[in-house]
C-alpha atoms as a PDB file:
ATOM      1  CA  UNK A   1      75.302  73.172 118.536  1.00  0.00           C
ATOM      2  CA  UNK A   2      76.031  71.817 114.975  1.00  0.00           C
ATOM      3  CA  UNK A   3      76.430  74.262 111.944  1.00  0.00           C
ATOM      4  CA  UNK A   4      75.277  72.797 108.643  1.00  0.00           C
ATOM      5  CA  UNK A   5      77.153  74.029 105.726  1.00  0.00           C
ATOM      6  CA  UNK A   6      75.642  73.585 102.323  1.00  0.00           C
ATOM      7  CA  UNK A   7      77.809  73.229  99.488  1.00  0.00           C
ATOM      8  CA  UNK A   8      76.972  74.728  96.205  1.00  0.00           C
ATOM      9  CA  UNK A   9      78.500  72.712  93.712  1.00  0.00           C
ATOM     10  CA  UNK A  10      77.195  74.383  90.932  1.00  0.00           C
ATOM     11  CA  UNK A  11      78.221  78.270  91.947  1.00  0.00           C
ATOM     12  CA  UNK A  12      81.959  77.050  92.533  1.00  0.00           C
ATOM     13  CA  UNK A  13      81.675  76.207  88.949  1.00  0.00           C
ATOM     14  CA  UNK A  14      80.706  79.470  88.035  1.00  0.00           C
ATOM     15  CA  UNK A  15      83.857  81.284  89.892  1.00  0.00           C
ATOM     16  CA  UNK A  16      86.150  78.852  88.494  1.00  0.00           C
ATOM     17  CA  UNK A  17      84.827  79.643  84.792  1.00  0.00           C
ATOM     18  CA  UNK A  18      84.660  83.496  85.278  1.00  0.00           C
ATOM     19  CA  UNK A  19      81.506  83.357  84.710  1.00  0.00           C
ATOM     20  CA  UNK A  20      80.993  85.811  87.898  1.00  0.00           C
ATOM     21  CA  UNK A  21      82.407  88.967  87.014  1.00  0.00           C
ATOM     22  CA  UNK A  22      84.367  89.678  89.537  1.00  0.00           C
ATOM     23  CA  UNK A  23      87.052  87.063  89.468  1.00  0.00           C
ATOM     24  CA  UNK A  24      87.312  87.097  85.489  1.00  0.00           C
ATOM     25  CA  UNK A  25      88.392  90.588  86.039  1.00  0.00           C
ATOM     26  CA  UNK A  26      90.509  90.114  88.748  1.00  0.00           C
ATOM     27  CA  UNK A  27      92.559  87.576  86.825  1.00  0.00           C
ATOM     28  CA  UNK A  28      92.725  89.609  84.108  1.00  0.00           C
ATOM     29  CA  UNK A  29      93.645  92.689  85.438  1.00  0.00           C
ATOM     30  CA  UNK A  30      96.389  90.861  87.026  1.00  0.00           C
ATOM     31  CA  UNK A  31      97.636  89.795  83.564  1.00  0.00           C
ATOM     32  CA  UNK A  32      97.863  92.998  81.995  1.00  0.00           C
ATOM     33  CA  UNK A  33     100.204  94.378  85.123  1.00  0.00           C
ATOM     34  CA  UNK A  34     102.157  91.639  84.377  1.00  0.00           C
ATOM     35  CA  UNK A  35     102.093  92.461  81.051  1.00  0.00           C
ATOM     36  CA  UNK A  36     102.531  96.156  81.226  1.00  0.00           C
ATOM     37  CA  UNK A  37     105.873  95.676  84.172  1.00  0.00           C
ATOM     38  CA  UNK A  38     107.563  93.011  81.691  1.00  0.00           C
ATOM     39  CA  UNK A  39     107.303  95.456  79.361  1.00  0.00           C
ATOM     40  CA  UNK A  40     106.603  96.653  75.077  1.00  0.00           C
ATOM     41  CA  UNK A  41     106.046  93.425  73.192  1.00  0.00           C
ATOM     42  CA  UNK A  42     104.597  90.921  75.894  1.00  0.00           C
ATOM     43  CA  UNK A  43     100.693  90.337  75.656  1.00  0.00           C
ATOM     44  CA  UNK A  44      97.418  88.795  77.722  1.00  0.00           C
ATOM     45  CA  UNK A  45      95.524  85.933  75.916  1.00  0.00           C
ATOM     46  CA  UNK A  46      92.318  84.506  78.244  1.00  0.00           C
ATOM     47  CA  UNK A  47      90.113  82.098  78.156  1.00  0.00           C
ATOM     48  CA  UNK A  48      88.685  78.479  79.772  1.00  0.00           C
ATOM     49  CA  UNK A  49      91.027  76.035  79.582  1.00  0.00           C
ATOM     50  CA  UNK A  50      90.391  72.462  77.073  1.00  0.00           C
ATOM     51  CA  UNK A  51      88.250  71.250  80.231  1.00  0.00           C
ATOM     52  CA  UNK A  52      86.384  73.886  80.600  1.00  0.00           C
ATOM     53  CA  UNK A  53      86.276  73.658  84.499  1.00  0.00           C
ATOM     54  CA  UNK A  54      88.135  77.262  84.822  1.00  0.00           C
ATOM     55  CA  UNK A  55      88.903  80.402  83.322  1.00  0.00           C
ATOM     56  CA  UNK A  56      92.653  81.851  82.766  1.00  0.00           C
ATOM     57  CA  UNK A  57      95.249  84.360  81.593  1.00  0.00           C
ATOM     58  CA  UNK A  58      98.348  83.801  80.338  1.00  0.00           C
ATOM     59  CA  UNK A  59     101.147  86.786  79.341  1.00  0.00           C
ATOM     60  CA  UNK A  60     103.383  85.892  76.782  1.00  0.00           C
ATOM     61  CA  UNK A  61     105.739  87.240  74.106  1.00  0.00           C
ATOM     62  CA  UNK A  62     104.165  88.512  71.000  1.00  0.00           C
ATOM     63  CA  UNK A  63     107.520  90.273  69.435  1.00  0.00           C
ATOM     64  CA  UNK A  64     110.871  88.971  68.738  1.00  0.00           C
ATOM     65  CA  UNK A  65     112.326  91.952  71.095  1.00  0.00           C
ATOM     66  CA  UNK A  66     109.473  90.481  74.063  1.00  0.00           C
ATOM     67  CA  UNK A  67     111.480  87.380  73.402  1.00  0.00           C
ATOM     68  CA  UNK A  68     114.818  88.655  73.605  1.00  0.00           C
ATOM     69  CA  UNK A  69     113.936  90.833  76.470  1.00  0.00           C
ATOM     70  CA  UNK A  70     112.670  87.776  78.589  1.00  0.00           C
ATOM     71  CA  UNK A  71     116.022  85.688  76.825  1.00  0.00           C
ATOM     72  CA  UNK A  72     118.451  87.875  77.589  1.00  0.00           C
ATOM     73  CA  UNK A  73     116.935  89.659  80.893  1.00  0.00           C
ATOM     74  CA  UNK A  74     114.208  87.511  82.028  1.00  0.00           C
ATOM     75  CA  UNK A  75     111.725  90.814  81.848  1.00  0.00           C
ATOM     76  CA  UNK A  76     108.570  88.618  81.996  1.00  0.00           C
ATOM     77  CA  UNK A  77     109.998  86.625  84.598  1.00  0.00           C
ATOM     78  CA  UNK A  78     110.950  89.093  86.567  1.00  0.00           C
ATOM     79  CA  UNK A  79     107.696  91.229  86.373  1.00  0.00           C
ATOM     80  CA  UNK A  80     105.698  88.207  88.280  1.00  0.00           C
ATOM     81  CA  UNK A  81     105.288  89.748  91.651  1.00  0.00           C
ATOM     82  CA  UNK A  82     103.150  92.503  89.462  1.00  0.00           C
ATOM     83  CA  UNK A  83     100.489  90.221  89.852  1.00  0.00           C
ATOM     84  CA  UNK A  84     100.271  90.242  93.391  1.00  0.00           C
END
């Protein structure tokens, strides 16, 4: 017996851009742990990327201590695995 799968291009879209609830606030919940383990001074910026084929977060620093923390300590680096 033969299964037929049927391929939605269209929905796969969707997840990629966020555009389904779920898995724009997955990745953004992700973010901010990241975010809140690196430590004061490092923030979450989101969006779709230039191509517009899928949605994403990014932590970075927004303070010169953020930077120094992640310079000198490698805070932001180091608080990765909070995403997991």
């Amino acid at each position: 017996m033969t299964t037929k799968i049927v391929y939605h291009m269209e929905v796969e879209n969707r997840i990629r851009r966020g555009e389904l609830g779920s898995v724009r606030t997955d990745i953004l919940a992700r973010a901010h742990r990241v975010a809140a383990a690196a430590g004061p001074g490092f923030d979450v910026d989101s969006g779709i990327v230039t191509s517009g084929r899928r949605f994403r977060a990014a932590v970075f620093t927004a303070t010169y201590e953020a930077r120094a923390a992640e310079a000198d300590g490698l805070a932001l680096t180091q608080a990765i695995d909070a995403a997991r």
